[in-house]
Structure formats: structure tokens, C-alpha cells
Protein backbone atom coordinates (compact mmCIF):
# COMPACT_ATOMS: atom_id res chain seq x y z
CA UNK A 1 0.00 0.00 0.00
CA UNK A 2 1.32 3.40 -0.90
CA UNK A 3 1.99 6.43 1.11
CA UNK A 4 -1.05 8.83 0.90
CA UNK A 5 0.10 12.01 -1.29
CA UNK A 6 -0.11 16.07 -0.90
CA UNK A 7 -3.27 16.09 -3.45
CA UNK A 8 -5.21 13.11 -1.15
CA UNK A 9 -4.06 14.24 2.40
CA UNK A 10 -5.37 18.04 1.19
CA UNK A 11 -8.60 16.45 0.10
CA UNK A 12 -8.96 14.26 3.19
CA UNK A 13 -8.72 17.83 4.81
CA UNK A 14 -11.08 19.38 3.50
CA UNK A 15 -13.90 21.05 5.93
CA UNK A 16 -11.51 21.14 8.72
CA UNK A 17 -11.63 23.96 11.24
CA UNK A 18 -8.95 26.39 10.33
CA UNK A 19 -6.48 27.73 12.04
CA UNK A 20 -6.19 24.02 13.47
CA UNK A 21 -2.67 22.74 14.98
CA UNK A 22 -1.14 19.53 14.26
CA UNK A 23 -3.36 17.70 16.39
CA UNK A 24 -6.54 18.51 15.80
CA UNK A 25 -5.46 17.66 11.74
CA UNK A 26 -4.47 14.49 13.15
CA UNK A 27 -7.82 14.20 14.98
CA UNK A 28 -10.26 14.76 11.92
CA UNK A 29 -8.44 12.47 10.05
CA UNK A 30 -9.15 9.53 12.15
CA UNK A 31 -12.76 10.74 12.59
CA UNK A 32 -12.75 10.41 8.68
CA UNK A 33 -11.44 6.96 9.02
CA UNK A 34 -8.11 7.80 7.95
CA UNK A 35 -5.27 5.92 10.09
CA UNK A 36 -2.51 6.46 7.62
CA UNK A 37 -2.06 9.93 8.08
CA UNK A 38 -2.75 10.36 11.69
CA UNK A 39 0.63 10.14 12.65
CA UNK A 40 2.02 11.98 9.92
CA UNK A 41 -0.42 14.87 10.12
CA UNK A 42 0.43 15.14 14.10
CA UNK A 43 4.25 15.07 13.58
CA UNK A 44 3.90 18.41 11.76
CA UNK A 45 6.64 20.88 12.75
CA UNK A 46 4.09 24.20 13.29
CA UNK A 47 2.07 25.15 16.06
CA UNK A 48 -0.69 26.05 13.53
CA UNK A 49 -1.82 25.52 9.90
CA UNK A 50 -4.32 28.49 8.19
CA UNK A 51 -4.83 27.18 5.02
CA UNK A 52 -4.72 23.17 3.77
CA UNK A 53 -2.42 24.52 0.87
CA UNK A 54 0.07 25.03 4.08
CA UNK A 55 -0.35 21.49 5.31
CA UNK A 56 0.25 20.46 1.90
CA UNK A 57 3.44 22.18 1.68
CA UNK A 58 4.58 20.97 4.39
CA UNK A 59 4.12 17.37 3.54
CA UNK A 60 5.45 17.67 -0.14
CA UNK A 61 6.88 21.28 -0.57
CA UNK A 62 6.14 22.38 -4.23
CA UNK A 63 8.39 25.05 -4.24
CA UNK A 64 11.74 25.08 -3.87
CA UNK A 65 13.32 26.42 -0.50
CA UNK A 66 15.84 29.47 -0.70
């Protein structure tokens, strides 16, 4: 089974609260019945996420850094 990617995990997130922290990302996806990206979603380096594009970046970064 493969890894769940930026354009699924961003999907899966769709209708959360925003701003939300790593945790409560972490949370709605297993209330969606999605285990595979619990942990992932909770390991998230900021305190807080405004946007799903930014939890999206952070998981597979589009852009390169500077």
C-alpha cells in the first residue's frame, strides 16, 4: 500500500476547522477513518496551519526552498 500524497491528504482535509494545529489535523483524520495519516499529520513541525495549501506544503513542498 502506498503512502497517501499532498493532493489526497489536502482532500482528506477538507472542511476542517482552520487555524487548526497539528493535532486537531491528526484528529479529523481519524474521525474520517483515515489511520494512515494520523501520525504523519500530528508530527507536523508548526504550532498552527491556516490554510490546507500550508499542510500540503509541508508534507510535499512544491516550491523550492531558498
Amino acid at each position: 500500500m502506498t503512502a497517501p500524497n499532498r493532493a489526497y491528504i489536502e482532500a482528506l482535509l477538507e472542511g476542517v476547522p482552520l487555524p487548526a494545529r497539528p493535532r486537531d489535523l491528526a484528529e479529523y483524520a481519524r474521525r474520517e477513518g483515515e489511520p494512515r495519516v494520523v501520525a504523519l499529520l500530528g508530527s507536523l513541525s508548526k504550532d498552527r496551519y491556516g490554510s490546507i495549501d500550508e499542510v500540503g506544503e509541508e508534507i510535499e513542498a512544491v516550491q523550492p526552498e531558498r
